[in-house]
N, C-alpha and C. Protein backbone atom coordinates (compact mmCIF):
# COMPACT_ATOMS: atom_id res chain seq x y z
N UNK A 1 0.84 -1.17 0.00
CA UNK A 1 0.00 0.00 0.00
C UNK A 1 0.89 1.24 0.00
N UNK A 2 0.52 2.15 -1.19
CA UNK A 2 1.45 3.51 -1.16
C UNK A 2 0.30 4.42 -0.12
N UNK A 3 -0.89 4.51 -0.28
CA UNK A 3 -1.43 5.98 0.05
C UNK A 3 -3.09 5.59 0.41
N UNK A 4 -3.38 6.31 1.62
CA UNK A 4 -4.92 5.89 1.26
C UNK A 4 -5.66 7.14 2.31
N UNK A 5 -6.92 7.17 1.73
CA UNK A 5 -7.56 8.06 2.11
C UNK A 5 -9.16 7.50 2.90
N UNK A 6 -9.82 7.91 3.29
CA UNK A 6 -11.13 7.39 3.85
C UNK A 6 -11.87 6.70 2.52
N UNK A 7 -11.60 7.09 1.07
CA UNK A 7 -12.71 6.51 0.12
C UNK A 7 -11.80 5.39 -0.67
N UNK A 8 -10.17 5.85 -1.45
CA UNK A 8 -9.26 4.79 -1.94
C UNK A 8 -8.07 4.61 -1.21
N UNK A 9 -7.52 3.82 -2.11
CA UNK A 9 -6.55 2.90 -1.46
C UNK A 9 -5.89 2.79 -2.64
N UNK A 10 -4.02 3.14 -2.71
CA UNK A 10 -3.30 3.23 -3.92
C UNK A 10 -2.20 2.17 -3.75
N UNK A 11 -2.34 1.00 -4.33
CA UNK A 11 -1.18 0.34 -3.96
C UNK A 11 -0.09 0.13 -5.50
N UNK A 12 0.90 -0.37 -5.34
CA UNK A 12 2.06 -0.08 -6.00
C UNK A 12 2.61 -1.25 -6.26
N UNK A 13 3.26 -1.82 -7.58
CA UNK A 13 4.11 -3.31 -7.43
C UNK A 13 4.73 -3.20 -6.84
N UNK A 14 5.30 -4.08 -5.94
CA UNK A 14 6.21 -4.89 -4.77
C UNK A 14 7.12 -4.80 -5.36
N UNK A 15 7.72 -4.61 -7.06
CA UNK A 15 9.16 -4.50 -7.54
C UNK A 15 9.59 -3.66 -8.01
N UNK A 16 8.56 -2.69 -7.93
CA UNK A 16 8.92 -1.14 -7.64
C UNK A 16 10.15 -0.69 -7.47
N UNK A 17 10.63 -1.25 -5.78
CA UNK A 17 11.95 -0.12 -5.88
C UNK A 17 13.10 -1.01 -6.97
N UNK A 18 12.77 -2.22 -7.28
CA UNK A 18 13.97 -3.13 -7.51
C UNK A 18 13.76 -2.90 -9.34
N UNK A 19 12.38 -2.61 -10.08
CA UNK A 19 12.46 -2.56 -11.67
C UNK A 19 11.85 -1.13 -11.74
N UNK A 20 11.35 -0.22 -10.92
CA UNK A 20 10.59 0.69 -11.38
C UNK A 20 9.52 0.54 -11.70
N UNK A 21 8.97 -0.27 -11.80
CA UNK A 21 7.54 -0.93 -12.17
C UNK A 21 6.66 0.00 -12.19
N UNK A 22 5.77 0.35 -12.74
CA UNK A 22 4.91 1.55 -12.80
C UNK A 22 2.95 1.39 -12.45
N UNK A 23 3.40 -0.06 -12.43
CA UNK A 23 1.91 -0.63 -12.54
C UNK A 23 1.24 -0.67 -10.83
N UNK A 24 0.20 0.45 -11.03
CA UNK A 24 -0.14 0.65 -9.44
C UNK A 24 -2.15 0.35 -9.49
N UNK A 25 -2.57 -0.38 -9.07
CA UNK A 25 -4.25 -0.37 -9.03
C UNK A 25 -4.71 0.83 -8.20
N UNK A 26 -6.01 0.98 -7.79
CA UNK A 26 -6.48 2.21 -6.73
C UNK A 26 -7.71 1.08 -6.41
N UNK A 27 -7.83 1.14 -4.93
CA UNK A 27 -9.17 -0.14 -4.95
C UNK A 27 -9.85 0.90 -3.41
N UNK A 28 -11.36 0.86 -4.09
CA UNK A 28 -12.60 1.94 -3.49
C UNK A 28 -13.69 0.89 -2.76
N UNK A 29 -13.58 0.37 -1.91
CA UNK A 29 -14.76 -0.53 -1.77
C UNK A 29 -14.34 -2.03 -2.44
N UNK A 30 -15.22 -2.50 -3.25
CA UNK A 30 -14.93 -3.64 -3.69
C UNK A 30 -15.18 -3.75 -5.39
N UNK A 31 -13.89 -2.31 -5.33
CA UNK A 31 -13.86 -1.91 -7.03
C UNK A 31 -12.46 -2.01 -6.93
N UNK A 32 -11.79 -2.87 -8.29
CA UNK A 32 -10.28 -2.35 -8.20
C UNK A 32 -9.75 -1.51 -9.84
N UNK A 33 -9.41 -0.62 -9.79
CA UNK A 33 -9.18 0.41 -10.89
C UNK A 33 -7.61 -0.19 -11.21
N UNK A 34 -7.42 -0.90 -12.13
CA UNK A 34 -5.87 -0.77 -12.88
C UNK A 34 -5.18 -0.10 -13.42
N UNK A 35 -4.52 -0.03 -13.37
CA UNK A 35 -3.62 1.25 -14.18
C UNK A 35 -2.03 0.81 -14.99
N UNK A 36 -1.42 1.01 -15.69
CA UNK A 36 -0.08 0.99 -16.39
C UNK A 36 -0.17 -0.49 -16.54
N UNK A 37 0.91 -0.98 -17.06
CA UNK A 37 1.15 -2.88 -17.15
C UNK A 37 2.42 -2.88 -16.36
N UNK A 38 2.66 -4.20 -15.54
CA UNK A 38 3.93 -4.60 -15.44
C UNK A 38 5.40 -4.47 -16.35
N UNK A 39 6.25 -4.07 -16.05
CA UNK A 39 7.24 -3.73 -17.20
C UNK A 39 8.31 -4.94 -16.59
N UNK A 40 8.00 -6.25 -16.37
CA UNK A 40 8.52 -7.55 -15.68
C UNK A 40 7.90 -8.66 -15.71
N UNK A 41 8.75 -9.93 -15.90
CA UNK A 41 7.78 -10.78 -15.23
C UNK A 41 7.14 -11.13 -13.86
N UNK A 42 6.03 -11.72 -14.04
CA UNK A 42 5.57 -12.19 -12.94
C UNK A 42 6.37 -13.34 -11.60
N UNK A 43 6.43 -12.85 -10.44
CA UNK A 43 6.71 -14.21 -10.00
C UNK A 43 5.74 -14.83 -9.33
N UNK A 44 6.30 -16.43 -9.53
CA UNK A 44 5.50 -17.50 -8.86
C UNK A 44 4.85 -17.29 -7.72
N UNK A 45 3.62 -17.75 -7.30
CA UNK A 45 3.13 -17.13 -6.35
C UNK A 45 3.14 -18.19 -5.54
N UNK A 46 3.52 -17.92 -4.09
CA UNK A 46 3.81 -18.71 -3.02
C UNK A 46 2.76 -19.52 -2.13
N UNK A 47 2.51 -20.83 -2.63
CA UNK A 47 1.36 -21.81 -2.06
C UNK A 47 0.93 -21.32 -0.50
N UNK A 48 1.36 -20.81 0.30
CA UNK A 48 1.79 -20.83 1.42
C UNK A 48 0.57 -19.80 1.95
N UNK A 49 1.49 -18.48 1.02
CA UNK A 49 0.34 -17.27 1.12
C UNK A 49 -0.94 -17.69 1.47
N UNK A 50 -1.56 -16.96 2.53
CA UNK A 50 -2.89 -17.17 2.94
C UNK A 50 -3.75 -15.89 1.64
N UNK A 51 -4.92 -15.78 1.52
CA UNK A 51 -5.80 -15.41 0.95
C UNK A 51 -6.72 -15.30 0.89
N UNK A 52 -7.31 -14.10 0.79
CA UNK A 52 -8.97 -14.14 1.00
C UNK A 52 -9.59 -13.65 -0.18
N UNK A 53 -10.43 -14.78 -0.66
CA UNK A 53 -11.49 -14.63 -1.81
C UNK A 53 -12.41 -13.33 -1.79
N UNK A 54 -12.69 -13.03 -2.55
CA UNK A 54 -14.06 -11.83 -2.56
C UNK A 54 -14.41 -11.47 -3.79
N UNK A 55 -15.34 -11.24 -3.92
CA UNK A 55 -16.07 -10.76 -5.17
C UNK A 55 -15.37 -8.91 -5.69
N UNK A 56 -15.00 -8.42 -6.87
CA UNK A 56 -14.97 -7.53 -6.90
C UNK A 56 -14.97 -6.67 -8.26
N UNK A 57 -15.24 -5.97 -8.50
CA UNK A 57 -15.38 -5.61 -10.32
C UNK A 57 -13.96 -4.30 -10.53
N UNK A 58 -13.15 -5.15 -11.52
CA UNK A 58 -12.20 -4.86 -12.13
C UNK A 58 -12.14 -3.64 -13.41
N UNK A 59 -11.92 -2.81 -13.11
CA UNK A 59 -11.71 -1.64 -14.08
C UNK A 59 -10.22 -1.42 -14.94
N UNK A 60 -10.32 -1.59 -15.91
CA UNK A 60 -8.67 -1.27 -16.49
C UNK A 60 -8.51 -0.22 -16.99
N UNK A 61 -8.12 0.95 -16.77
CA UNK A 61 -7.42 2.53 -17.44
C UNK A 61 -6.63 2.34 -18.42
């Protein structure tokens, strides 16, 4: 999470400081707004990670 206010919430790729990555969502409730693409690949995502499901409608800029 970079920034948040009482209505959004601005979060930022995790490889940010390490590629510059530019690709940041903004999520309002149980809306998530996308923004830029990854300028990297993806990594594997860790079985381990806990997670919580939810319904939410995806916007792409």
């Amino acid at each position: 999470m970079v920034l948040q206010d009482e209505k959004k919430t601005k979060w930022r790729c995790v490889s940010y400081e390490k590629t510059k990555c530019r690709s940041v969502i903004y999520t309002t409730g149980k809306k998530v707004n996308c923004r830029q693409t990854h300028n990297h690949q993806a990594k594997p995502i860790d079985p381990k990670t806990i997670l919580v499901p939810q319904y939410v409608k995806i916007v792409r800029s």
